[in-house]
Protein backbone atom coordinates (compact mmCIF):
# COMPACT_ATOMS: atom_id res chain seq x y z
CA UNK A 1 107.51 79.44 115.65
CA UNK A 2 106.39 82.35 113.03
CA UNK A 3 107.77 85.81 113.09
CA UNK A 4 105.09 88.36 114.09
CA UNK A 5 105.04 91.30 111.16
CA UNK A 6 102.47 94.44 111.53
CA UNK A 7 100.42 94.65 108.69
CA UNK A 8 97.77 97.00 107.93
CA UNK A 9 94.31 95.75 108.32
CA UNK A 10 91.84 95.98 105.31
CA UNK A 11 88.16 96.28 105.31
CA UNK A 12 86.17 93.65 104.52
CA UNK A 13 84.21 95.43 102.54
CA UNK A 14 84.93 95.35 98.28
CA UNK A 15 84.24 98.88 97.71
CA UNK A 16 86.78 100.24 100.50
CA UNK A 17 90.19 98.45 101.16
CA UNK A 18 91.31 101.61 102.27
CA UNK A 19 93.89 100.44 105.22
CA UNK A 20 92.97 102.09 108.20
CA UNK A 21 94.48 100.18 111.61
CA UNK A 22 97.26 97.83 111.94
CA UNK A 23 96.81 94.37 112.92
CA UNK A 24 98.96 91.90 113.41
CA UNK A 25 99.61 88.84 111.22
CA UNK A 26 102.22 85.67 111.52
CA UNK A 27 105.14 85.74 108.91
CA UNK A 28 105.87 82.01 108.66
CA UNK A 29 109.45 80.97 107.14
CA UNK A 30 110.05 78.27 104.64
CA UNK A 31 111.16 75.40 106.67
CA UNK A 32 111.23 71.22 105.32
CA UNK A 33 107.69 70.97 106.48
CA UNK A 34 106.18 73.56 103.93
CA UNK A 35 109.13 73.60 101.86
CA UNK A 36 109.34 76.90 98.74
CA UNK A 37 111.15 76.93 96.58
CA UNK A 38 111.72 80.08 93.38
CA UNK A 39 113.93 78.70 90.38
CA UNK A 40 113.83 79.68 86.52
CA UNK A 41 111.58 77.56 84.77
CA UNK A 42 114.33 77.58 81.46
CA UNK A 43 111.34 77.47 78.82
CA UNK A 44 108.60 80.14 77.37
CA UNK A 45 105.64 80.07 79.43
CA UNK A 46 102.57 81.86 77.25
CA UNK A 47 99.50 82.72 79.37
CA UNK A 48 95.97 82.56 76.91
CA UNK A 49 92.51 83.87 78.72
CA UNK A 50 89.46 83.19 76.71
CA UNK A 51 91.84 82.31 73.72
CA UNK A 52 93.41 85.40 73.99
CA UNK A 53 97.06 86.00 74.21
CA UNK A 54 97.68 87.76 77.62
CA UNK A 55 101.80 87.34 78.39
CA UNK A 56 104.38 85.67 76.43
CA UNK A 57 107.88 85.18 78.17
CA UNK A 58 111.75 83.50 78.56
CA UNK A 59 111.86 84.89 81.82
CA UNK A 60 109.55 82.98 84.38
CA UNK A 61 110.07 82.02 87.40
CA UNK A 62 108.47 78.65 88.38
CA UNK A 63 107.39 79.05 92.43
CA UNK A 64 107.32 75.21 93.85
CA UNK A 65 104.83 75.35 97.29
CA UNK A 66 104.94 72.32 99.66
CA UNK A 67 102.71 69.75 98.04
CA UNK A 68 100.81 72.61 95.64
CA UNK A 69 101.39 72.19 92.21
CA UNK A 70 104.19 74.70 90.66
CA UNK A 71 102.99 78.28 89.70
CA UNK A 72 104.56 80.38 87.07
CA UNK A 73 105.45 83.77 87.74
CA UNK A 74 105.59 85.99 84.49
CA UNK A 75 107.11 89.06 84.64
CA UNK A 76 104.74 91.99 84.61
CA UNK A 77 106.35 93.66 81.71
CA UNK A 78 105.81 90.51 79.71
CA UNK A 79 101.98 90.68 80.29
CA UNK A 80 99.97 92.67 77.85
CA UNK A 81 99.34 95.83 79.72
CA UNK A 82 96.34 96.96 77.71
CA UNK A 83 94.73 94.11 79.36
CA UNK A 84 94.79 94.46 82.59
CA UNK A 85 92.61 96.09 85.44
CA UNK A 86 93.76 96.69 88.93
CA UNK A 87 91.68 95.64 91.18
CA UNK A 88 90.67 96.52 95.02
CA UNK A 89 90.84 93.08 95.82
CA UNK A 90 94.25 91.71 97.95
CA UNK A 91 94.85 88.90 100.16
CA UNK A 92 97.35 87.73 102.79
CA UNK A 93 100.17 84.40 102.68
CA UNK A 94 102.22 83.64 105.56
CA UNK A 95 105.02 82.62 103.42
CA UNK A 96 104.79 85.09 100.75
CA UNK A 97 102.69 88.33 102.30
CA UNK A 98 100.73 90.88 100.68
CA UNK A 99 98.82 89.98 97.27
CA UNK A 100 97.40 92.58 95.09
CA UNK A 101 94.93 91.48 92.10
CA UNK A 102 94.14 92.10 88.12
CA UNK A 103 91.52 91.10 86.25
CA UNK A 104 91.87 90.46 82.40
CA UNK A 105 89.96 92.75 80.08
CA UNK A 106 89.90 90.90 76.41
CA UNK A 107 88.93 92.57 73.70
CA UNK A 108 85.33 90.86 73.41
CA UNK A 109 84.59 93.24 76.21
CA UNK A 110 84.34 90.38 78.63
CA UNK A 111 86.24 90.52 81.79
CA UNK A 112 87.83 87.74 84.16
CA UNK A 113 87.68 89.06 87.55
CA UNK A 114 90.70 88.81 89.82
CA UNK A 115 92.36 86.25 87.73
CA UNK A 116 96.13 87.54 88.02
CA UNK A 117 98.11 88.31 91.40
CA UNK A 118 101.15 90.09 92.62
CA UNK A 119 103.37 89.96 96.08
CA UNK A 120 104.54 93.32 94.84
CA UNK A 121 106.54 93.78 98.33
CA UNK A 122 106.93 89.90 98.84
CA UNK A 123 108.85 88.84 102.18
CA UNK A 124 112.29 87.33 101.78
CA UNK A 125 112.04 84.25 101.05
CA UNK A 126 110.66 84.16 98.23
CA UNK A 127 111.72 87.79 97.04
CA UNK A 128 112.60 86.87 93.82
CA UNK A 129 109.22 86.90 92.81
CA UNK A 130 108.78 90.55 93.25
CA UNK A 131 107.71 92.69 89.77
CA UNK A 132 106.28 89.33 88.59
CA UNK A 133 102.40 88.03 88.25
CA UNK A 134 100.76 84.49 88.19
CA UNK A 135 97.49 83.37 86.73
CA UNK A 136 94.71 80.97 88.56
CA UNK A 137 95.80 77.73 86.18
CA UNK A 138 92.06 76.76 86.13
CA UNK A 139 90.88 80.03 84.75
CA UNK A 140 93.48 80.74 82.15
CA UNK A 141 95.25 78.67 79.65
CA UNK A 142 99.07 78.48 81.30
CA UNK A 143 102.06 76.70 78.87
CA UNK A 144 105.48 75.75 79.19
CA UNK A 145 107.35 74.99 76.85
C-alpha cells in the first residue's frame, strides 16, 4: 500500500504554477514489483543537443526504473549553465516526487523546450539523485563511455 504525502497542488494552467492548495498524492516505495535502483555509472556520460555540447561528466549517476530503460543523471554543476532556462513546467512520480524542468538555449538561438528535469527535493529512495539533471534520450544526444 503507498504512503499518502501532502503535496501542493499546481494549476493547470502554463502561465501560473503558482501552488495555491494542498492536495494529496500517493508516495509509492520501491518494492520487487517496480524495482529502482541509483548506482554510479563508472564512465563519462557527455550530453549533445542540436550538436551542441550541453554537460560533460565522471560523476553520473545511472537511475535503473522497473522495465524503463536506464537514465543518466548528470550533475547540475556539470551542465553548461549558460544554457539553460528554468522553466514553469513540473510534474509528479510516485517513486521519485516533485520534477522541475529546463529547456536548452543553444547558441543558434533555437530552444528545446522542457528537455532537462530535476527531483530537486527527491523522496528517499532514490535521494541520491538530488542536485542532479537528466535529459529526454530521444531529444538529446546522451553517451557513455
Amino acid at each position: 500500500m503507498a504512503n499518502i504525502h501532502k503535496v501542493p497542488r499546481i494549476r493547470d494552467c502554463p502561465q501560473d504554477y503558482r501552488k495555491d492548495s494542498d492536495v494529496t498524492r500517493p508516495v509509492k516505495i520501491p518494492d520487487a514489483t517496480h524495482p529502482i535502483t541509483v548506482r554510479p555509472t563508472g564512465a563519462p556520460v557527455t550530453v549533445r543537443v542540436g550538436g551542441v555540447t550541453v554537460a560533460r561528466t565522471d560523476r553520473a549517476l545511472s537511475l535503473a526504473e522497473a522495465t524503463y530503460p536506464v537514465v543518466q543523471y548528470i550533475p547540475i554543476e556539470d551542465v553548461d549553465q549558460a544554457l539553460l532556462r528554468r522553466t514553469a513546467t513540473q510534474s509528479y512520480c510516485p517513486f521519485k516526487g516533485e520534477a522541475s524542468y529546463y529547456s536548452v538555449q543553444l547558441p543558434s538561438g533555437e530552444a528545446e523546450a522542457d528537455i532537462i528535469w530535476s527531483y530537486e527535493q527527491p523522496y528517499d529512495a532514490v535521494r541520491d539523485i538530488a542536485g542532479h539533471v537528466a535529459f529526454y534520450a530521444n531529444r538529446a544526444e546522451v553517451t557513455v563511455g
